[in-house]
C-alpha atoms as a PDB file:
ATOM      1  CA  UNK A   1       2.245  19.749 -20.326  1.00  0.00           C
ATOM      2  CA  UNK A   2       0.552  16.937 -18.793  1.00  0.00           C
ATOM      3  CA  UNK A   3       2.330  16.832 -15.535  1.00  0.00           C
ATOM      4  CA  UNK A   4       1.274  20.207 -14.523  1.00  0.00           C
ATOM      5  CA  UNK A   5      -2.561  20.084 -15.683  1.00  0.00           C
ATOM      6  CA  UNK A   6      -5.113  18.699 -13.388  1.00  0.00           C
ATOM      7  CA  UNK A   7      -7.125  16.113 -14.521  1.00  0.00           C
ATOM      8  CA  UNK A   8     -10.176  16.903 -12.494  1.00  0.00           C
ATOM      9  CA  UNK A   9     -10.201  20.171 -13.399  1.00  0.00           C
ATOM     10  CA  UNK A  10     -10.539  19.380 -16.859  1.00  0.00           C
ATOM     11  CA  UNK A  11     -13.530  16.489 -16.144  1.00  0.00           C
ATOM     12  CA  UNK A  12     -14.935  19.634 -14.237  1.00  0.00           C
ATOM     13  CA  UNK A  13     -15.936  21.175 -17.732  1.00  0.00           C
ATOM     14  CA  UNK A  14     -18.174  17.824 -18.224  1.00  0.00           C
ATOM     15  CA  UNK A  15     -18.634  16.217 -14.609  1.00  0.00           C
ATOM     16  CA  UNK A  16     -19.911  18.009 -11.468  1.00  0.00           C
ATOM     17  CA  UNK A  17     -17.237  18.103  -8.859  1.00  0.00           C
ATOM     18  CA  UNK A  18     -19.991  16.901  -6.476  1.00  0.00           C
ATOM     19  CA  UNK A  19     -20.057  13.676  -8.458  1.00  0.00           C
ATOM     20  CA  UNK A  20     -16.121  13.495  -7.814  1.00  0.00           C
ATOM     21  CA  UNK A  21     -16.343  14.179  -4.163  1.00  0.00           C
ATOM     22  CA  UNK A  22     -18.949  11.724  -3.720  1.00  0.00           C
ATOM     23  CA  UNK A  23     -17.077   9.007  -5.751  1.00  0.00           C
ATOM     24  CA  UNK A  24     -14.287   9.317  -3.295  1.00  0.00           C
ATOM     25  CA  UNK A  25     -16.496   9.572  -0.413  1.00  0.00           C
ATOM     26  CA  UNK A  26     -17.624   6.333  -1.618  1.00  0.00           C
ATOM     27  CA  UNK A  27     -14.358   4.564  -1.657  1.00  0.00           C
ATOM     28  CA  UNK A  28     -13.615   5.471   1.757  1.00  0.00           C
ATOM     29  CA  UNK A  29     -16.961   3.952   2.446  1.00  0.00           C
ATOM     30  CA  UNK A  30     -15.728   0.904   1.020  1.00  0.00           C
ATOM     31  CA  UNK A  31     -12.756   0.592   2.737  1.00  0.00           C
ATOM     32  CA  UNK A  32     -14.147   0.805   6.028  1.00  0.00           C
ATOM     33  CA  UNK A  33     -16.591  -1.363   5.579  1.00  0.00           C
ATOM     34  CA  UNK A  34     -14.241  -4.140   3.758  1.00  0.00           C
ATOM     35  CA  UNK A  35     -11.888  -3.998   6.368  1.00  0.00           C
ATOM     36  CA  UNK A  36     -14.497  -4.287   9.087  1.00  0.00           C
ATOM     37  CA  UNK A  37     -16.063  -7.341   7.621  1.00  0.00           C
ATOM     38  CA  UNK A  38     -12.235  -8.879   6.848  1.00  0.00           C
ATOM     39  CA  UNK A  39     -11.630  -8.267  10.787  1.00  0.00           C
ATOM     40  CA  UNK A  40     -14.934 -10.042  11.812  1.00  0.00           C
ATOM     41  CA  UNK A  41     -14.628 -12.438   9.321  1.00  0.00           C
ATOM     42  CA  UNK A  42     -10.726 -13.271  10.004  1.00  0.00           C
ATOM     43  CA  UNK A  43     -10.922 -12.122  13.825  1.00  0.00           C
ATOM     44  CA  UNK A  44      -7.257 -10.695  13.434  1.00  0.00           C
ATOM     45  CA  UNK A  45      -8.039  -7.869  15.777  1.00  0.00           C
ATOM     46  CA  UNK A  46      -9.013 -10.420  18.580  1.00  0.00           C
ATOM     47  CA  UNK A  47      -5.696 -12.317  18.433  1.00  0.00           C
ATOM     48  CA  UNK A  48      -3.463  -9.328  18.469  1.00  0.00           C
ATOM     49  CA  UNK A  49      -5.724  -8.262  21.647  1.00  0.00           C
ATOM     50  CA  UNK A  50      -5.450 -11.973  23.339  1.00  0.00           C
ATOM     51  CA  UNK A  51      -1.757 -11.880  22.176  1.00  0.00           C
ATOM     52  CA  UNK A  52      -0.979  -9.188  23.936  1.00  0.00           C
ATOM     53  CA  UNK A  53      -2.956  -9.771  26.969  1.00  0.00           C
ATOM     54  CA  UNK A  54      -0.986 -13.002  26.902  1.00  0.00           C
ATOM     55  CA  UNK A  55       2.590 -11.218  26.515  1.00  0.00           C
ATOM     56  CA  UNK A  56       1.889  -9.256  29.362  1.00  0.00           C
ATOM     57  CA  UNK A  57       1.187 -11.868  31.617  1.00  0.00           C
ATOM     58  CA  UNK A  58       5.436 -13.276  30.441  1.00  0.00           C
ATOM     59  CA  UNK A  59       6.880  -9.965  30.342  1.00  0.00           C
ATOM     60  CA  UNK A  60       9.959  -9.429  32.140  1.00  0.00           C
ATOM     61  CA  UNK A  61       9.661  -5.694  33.101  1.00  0.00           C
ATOM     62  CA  UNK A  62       6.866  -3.306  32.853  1.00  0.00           C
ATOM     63  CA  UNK A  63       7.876  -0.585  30.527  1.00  0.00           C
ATOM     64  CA  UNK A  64       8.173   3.416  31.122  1.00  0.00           C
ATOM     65  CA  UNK A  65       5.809   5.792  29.079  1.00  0.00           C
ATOM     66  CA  UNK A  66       9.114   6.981  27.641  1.00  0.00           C
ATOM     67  CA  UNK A  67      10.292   3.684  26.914  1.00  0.00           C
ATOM     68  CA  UNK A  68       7.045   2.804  25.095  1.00  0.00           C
ATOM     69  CA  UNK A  69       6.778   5.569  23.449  1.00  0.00           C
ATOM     70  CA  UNK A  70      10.576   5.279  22.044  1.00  0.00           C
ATOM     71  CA  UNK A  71       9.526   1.670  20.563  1.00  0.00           C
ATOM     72  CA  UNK A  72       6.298   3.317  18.619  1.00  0.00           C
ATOM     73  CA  UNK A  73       9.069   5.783  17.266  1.00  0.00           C
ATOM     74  CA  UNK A  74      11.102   3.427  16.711  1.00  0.00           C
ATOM     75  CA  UNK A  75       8.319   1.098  14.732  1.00  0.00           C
ATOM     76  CA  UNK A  76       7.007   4.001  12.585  1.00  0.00           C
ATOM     77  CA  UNK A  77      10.266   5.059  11.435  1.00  0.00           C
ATOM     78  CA  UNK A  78      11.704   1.599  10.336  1.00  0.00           C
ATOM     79  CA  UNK A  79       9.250  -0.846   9.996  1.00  0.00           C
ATOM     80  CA  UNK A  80       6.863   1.218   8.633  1.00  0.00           C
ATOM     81  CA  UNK A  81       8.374   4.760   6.857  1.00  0.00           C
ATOM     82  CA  UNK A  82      11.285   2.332   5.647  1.00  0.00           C
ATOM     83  CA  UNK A  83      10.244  -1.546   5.730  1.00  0.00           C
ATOM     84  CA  UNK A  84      13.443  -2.217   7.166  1.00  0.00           C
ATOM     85  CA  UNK A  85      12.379  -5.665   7.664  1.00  0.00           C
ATOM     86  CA  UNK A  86      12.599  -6.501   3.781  1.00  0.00           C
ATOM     87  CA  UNK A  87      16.494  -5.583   3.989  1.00  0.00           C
ATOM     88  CA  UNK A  88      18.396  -3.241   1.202  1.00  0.00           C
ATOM     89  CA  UNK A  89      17.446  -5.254  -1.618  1.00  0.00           C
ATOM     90  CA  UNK A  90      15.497  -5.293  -4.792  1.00  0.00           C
ATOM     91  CA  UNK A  91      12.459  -5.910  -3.012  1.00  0.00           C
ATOM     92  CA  UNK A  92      12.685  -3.214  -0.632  1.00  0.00           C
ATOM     93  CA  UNK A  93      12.907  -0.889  -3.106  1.00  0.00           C
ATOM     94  CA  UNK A  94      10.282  -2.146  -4.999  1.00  0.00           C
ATOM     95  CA  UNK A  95       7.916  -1.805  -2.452  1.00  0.00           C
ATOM     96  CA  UNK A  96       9.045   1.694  -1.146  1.00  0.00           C
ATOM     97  CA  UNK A  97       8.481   2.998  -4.600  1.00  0.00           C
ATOM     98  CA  UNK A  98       4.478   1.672  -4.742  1.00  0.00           C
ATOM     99  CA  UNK A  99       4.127   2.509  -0.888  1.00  0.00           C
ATOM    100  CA  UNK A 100       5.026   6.103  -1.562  1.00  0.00           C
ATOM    101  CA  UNK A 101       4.187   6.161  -4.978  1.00  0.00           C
ATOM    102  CA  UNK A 102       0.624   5.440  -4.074  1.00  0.00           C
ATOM    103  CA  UNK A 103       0.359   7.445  -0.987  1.00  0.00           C
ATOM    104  CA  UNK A 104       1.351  10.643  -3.465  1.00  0.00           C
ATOM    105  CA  UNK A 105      -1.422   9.667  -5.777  1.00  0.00           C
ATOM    106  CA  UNK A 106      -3.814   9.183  -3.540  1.00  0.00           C
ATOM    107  CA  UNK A 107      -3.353  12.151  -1.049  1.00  0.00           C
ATOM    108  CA  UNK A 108      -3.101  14.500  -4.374  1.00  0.00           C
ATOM    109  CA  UNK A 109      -6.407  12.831  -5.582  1.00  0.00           C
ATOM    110  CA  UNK A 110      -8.283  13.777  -2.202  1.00  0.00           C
ATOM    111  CA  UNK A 111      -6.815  17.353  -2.453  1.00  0.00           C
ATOM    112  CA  UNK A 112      -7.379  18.454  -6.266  1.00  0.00           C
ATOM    113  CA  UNK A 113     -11.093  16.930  -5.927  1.00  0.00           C
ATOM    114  CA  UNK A 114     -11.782  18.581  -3.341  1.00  0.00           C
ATOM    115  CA  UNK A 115     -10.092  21.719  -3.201  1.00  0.00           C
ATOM    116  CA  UNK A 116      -9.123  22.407  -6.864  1.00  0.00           C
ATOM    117  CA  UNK A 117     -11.530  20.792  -8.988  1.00  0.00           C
ATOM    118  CA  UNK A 118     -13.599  23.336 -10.261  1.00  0.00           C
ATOM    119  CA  UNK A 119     -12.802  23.912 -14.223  1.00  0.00           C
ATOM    120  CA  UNK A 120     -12.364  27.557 -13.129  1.00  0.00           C
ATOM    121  CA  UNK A 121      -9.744  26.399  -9.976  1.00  0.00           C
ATOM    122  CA  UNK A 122      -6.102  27.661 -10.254  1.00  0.00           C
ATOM    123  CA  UNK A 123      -4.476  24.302  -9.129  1.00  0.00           C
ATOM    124  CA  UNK A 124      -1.031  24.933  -6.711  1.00  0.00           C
ATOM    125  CA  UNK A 125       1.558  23.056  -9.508  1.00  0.00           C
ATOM    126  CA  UNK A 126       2.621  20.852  -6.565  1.00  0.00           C
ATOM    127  CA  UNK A 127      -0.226  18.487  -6.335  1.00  0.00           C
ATOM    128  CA  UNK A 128      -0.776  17.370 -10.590  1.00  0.00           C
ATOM    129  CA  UNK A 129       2.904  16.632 -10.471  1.00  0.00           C
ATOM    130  CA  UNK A 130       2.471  15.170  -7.246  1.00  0.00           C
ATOM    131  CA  UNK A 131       0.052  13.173  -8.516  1.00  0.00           C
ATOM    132  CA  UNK A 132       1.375  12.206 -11.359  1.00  0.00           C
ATOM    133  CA  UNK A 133       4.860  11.384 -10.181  1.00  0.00           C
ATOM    134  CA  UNK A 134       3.154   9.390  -7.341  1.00  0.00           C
ATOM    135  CA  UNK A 135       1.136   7.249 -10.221  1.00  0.00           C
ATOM    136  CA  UNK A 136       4.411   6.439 -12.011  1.00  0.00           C
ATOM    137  CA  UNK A 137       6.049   5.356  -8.834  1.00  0.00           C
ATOM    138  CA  UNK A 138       3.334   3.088  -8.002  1.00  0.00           C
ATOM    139  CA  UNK A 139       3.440   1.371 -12.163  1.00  0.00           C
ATOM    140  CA  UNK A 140       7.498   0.984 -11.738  1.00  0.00           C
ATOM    141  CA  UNK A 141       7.487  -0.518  -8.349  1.00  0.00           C
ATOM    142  CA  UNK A 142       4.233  -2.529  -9.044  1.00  0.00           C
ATOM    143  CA  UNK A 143       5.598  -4.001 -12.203  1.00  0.00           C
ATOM    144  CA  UNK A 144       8.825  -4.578 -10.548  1.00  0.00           C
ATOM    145  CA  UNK A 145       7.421  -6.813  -8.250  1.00  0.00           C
ATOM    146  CA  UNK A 146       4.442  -8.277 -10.465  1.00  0.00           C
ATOM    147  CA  UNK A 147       7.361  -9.123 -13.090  1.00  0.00           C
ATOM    148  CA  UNK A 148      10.220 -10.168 -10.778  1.00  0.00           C
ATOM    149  CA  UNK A 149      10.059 -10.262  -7.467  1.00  0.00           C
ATOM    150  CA  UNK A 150       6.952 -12.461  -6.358  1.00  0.00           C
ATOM    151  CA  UNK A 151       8.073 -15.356  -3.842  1.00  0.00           C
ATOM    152  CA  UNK A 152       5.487 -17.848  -4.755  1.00  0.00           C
ATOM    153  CA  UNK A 153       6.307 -17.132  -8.522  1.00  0.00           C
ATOM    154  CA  UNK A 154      10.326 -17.953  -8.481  1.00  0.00           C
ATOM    155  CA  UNK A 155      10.103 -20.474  -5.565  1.00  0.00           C
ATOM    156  CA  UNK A 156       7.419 -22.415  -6.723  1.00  0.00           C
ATOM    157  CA  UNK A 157       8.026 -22.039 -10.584  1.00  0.00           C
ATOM    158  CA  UNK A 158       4.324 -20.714 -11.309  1.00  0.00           C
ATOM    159  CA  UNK A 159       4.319 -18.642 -14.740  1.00  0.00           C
ATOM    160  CA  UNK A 160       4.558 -14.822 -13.879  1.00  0.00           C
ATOM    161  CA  UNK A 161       0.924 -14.657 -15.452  1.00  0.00           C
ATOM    162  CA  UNK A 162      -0.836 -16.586 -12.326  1.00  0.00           C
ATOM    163  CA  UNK A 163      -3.193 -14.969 -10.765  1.00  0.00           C
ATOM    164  CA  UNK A 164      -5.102 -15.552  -7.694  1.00  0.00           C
ATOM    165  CA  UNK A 165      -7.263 -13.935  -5.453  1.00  0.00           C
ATOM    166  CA  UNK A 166      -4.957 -12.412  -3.104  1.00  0.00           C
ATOM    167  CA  UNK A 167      -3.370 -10.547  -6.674  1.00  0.00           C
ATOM    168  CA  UNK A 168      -6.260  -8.149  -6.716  1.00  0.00           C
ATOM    169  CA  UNK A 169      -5.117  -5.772  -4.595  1.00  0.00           C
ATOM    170  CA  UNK A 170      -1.326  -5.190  -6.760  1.00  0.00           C
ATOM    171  CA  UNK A 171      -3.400  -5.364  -9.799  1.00  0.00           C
ATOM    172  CA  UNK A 172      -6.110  -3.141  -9.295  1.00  0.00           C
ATOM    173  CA  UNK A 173      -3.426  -0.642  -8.136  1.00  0.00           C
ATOM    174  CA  UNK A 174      -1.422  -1.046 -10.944  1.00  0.00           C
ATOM    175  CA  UNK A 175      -4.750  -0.988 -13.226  1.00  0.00           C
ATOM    176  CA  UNK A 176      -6.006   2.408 -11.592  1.00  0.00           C
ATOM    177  CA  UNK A 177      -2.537   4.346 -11.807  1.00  0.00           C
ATOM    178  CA  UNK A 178      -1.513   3.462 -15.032  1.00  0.00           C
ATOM    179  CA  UNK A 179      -5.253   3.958 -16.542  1.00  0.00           C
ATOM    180  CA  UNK A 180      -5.045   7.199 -14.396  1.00  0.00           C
ATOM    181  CA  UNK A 181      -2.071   8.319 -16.373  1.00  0.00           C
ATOM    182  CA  UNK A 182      -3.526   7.124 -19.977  1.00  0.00           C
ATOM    183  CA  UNK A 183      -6.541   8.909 -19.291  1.00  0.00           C
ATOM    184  CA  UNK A 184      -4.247  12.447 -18.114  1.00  0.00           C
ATOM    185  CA  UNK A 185      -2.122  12.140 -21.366  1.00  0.00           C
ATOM    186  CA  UNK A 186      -5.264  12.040 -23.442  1.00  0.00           C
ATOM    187  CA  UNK A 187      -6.687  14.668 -21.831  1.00  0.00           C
ATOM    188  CA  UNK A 188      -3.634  17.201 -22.128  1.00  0.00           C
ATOM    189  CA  UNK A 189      -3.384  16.325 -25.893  1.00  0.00           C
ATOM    190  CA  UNK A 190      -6.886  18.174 -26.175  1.00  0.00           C
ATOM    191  CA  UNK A 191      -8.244  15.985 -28.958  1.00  0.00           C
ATOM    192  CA  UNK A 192     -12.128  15.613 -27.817  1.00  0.00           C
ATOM    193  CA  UNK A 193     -12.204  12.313 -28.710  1.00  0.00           C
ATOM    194  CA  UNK A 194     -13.707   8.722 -27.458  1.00  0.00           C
ATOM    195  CA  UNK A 195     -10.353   7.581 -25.995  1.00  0.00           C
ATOM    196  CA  UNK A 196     -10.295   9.219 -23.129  1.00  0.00           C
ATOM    197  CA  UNK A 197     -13.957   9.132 -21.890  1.00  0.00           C
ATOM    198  CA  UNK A 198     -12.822   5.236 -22.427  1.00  0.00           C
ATOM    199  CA  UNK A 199      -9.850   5.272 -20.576  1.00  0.00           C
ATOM    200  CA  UNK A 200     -11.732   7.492 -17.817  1.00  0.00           C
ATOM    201  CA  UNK A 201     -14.122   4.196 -17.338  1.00  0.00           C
ATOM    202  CA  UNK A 202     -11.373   2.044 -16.735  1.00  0.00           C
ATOM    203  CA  UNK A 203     -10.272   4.143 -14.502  1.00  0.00           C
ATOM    204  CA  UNK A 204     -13.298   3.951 -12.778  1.00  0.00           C
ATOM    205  CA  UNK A 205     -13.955   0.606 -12.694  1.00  0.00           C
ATOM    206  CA  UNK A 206     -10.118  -0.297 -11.568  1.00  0.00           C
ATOM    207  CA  UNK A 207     -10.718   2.133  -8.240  1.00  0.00           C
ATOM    208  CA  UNK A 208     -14.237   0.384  -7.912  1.00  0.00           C
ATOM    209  CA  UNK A 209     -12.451  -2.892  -7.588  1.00  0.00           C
ATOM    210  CA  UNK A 210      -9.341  -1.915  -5.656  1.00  0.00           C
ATOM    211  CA  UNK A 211     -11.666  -0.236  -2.611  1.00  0.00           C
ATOM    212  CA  UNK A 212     -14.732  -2.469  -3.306  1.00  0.00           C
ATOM    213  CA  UNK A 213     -12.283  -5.415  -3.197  1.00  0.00           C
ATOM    214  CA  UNK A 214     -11.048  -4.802   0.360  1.00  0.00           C
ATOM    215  CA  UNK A 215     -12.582  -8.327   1.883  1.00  0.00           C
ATOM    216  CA  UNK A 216     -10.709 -10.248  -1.427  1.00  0.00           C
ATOM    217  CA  UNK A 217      -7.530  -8.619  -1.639  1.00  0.00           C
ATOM    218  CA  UNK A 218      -4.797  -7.723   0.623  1.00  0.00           C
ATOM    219  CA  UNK A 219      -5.915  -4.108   1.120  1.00  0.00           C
ATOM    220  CA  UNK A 220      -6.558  -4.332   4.779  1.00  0.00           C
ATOM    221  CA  UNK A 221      -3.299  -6.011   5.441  1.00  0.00           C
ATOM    222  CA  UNK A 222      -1.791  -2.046   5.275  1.00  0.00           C
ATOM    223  CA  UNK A 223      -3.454  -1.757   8.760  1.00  0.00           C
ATOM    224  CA  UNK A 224      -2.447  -4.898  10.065  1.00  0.00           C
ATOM    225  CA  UNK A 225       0.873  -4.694   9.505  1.00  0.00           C
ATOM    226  CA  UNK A 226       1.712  -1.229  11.425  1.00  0.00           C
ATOM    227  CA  UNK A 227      -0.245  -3.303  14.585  1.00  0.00           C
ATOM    228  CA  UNK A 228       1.579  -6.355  13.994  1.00  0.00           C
ATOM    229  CA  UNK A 229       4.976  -4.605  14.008  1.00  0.00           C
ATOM    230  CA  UNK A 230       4.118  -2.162  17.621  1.00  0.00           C
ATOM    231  CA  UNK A 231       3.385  -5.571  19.192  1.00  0.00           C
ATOM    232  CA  UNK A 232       6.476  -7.079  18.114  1.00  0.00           C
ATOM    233  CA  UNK A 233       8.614  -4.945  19.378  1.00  0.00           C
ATOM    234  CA  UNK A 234       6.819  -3.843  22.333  1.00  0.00           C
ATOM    235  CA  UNK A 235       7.284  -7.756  23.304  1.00  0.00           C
ATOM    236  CA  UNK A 236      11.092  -7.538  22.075  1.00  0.00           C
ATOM    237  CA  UNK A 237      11.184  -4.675  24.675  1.00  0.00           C
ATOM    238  CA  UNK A 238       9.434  -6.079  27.687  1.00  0.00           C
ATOM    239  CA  UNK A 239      10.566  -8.950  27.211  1.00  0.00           C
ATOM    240  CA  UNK A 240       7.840 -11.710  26.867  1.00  0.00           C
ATOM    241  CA  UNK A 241       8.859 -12.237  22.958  1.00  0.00           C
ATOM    242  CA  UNK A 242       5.630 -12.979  21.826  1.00  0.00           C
ATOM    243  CA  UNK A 243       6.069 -16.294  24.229  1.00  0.00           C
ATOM    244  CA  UNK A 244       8.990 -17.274  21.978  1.00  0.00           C
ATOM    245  CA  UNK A 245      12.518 -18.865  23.321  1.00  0.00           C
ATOM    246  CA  UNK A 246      15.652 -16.127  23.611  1.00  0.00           C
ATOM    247  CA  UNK A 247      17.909 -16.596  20.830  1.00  0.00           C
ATOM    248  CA  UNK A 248      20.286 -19.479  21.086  1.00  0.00           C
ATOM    249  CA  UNK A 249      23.689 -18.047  22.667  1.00  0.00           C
ATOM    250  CA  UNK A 250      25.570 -20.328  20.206  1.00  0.00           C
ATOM    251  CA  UNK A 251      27.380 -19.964  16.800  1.00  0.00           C
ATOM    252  CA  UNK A 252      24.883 -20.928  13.609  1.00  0.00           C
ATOM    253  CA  UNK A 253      25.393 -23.774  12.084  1.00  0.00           C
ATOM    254  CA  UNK A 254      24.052 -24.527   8.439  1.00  0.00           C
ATOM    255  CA  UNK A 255      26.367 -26.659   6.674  1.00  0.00           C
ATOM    256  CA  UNK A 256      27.225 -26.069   2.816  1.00  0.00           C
ATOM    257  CA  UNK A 257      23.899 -26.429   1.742  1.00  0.00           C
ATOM    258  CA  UNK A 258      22.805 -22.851   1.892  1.00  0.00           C
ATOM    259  CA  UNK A 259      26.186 -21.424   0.719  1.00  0.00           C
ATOM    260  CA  UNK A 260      25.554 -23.363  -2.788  1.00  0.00           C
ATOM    261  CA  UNK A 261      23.359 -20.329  -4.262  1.00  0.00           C
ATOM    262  CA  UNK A 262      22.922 -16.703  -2.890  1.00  0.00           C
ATOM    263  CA  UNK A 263      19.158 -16.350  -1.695  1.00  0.00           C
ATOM    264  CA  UNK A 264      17.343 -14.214  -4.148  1.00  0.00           C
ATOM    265  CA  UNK A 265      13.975 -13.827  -3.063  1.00  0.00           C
ATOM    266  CA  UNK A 266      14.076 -14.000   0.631  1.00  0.00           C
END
């Protein structure tokens, strides 16, 4: 059954597992190095840095060890195990599934090359289905949002088909798990033929441009985020707000307008 068989065992009988190791080795290569050009380039680091030296400077109290270290709790477990911020809607879920989905297929990746992928390796049945469960997560909520959930798509009425530059990461993602999966199936049907040394390539090629395409894409935003969020709410804590105003003790007022249609994309 192709859930249960290991992939990399099987290119074992053909491929090296050096070779394997040293592709992923590679990858990580690339990411570091695309996200350390993106924060040169972009200087993102350096404003979170000035930002909070500047928040400090407004804060209201000085906060406990315990107190900060209830916010960073606080931060991992809902802004960034949950995305709490996106609400319970659509695209919450949407994005939980592909978050997860690709952290499964990834960490399974790491651990059947380089633990289990000798052709002769007895493979723990956790990690294929692991893997392969976490590559189907990652097509469903990737498609999900590709298909129906983009912002700029709906609000802007651009064609679902538009592509721009800051697509490649979503689509490289979607291109390596589901060419991932095509390449598994062929292998587990056993047939010895071109197809899946073809669909093998793609594979390839799709993980060459998801990690080479770090400075491109919105790869590097996944460690910007979890940064962003721990300053955020270390400022909603001590008070300085990121220099913002407190909220307005007063009643919201919108008028009619926004009642005429329920908000579906924000």
């Amino acid at each position: 059954m192709m859930i249960t068989l290991n992939p990399f065992s099987e290119l074992a009988k053909t491929v090296a597992p050096i070779f394997m190791q040293s592709f992923v080795i590679l990858m990580i290569t690339l990411v570091i190095i695309g996200t350390l050009v993106d924060i040169i380039h972009k200087k993102n680091v350096k404003y979170f840095f000035e930002n909070a030296k500047k928040a400090k400077k407004s804060a209201k109290k000085t906060l406990s060890t315990k107190e900060k270290t209830s916010v960073v709790i606080k931060t991992v477990a809902q802004d960034i195990l949950t995305t709490s911020e996106l609400g319970a809607g659509k695209r919450r879920a949407a994005h939980l599934l592909g978050m997860y989905g690709t952290i499964f297929f990834w960490s399974a990746s790491v651990i059947m090359i380089f633990c289990f992928s000798s052709s002769s390796a007895d493979t723990p049945i956790v990690w294929p289905i692991l893997w392969h469960l976490g590559a189907i997560m990652t097509c469903v909520g990737g498609l999900w949002f590709w298909l129906f959930l983009r912002v700029d798509v709906y609000a802007e009425a651009h064609p679902w088909y538009r592509i721009i530059k800051a697509d490649l990461f979503v689509l490289a993602l979607l291109a390596s798990s589901a060419f991932g999966l095509i390449w598994s199936f062929l292998q587990s049907l056993n047939l010895n033929r071109w197809d899946d040394t073809f669909f093998l390539i793609l594979f390839i090629i799709s993980n060459l441009t998801l990690f080479g395409g770090v400075y491109w894409s919105k790869f590097a935003h996944m460690f910007y985020k979890p940064g962003a969020a721990l300053q955020k709410n270390l400022a909603e804590a001590d008070g300085s707000r990121d220099n913002l105003p407190p909220p307005a003790d007063a009643p919201e007022k919108f008028g009619l307008g926004i009642k005429r249609e329920q908000p579906k994309h924000y």
